[in-house]
Protein backbone atom coordinates (compact mmCIF):
# COMPACT_ATOMS: atom_id res chain seq x y z
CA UNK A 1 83.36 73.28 117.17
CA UNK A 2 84.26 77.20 117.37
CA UNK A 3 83.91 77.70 113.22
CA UNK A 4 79.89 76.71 114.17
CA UNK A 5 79.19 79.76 116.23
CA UNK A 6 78.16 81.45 113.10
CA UNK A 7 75.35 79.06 113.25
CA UNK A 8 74.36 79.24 116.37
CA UNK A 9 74.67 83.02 117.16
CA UNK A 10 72.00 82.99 114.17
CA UNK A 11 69.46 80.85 116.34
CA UNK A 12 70.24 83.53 119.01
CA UNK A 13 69.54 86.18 117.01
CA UNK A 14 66.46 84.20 115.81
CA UNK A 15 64.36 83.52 119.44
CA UNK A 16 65.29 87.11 119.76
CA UNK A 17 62.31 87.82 117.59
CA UNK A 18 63.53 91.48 117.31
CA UNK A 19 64.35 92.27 113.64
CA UNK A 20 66.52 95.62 114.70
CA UNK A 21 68.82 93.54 115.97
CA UNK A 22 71.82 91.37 114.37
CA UNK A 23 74.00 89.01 115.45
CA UNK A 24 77.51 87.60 113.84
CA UNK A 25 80.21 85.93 115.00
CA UNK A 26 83.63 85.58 113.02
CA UNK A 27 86.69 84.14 113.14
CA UNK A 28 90.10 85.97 112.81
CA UNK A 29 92.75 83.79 112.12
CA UNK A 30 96.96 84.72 112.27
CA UNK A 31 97.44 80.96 110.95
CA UNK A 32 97.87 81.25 106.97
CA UNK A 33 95.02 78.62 105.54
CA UNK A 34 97.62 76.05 103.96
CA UNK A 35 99.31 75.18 107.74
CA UNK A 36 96.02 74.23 108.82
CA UNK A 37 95.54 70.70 107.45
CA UNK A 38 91.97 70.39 108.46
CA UNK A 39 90.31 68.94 105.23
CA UNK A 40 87.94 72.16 105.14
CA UNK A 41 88.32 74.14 101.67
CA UNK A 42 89.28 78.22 102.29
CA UNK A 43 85.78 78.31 100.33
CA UNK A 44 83.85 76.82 103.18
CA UNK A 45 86.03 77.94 105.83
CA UNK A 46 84.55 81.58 104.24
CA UNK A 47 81.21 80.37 104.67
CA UNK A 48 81.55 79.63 108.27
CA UNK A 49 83.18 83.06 108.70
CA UNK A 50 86.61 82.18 108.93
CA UNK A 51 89.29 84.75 107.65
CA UNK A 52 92.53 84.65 107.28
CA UNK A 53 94.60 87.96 108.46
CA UNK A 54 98.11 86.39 106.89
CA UNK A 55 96.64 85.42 103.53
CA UNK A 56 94.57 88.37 102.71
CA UNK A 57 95.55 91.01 105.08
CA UNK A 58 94.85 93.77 102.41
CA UNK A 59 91.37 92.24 102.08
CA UNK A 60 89.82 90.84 105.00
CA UNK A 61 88.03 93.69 106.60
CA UNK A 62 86.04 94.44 103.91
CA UNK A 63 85.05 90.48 103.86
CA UNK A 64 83.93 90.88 107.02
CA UNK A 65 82.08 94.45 107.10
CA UNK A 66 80.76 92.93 103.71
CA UNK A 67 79.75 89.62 105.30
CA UNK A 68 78.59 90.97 108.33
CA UNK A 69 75.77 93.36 106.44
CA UNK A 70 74.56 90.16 104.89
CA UNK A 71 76.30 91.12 101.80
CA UNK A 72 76.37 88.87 98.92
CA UNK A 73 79.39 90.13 96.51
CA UNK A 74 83.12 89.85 95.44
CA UNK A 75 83.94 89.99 99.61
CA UNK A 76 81.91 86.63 100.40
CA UNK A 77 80.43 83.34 99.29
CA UNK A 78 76.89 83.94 100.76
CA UNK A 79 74.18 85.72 102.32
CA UNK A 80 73.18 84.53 105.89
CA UNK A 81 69.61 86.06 105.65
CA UNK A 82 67.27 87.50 102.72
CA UNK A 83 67.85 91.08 104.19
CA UNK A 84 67.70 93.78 101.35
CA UNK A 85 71.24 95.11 101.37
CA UNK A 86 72.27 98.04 103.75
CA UNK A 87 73.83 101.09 102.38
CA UNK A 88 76.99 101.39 103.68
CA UNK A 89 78.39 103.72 105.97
């Protein structure tokens, strides 16, 4: 399933064993979250890096520049490592 990459991009990044680099994978989606129909909440769908363009165009960059630094604030749900926050740039 696609929405698992973010998973398994992680493992990747993992057997790496290089701790300069970092690895994410998102999903962009046009489709607005209530025509999907898929049984997922938007709350997990966020936690498996899925954003939706239609339904928060003014806000979904910053999700995922936020997620992407392993940010955990008003952007995302979740860290995906222990990673002391980056300054931003």
């Amino acid at each position: 399933m696609k929405v698992r990459f973010f998973e398994r991009i992680k493992e990747v990044e993992g057997r790496l064993g290089d701790t300069e680099i970092i690895l994410n994978s998102f999903i962009l989606s046009w489709t607005p979250y209530p025509q999907l129909n898929w049984g997922i909440s938007r709350e997990d769908l966020g936690k498996m890096h899925v954003l939706f363009m239609t339904d928060d165009r003014d806000r979904y960059i910053d999700k995922l520049f936020a997620m992407g630094r392993g940010e955990k604030n008003e952007f995302c749900c979740h860290a995906h490592n222990a990673q002391e926050k980056r300054p931003s740039v």
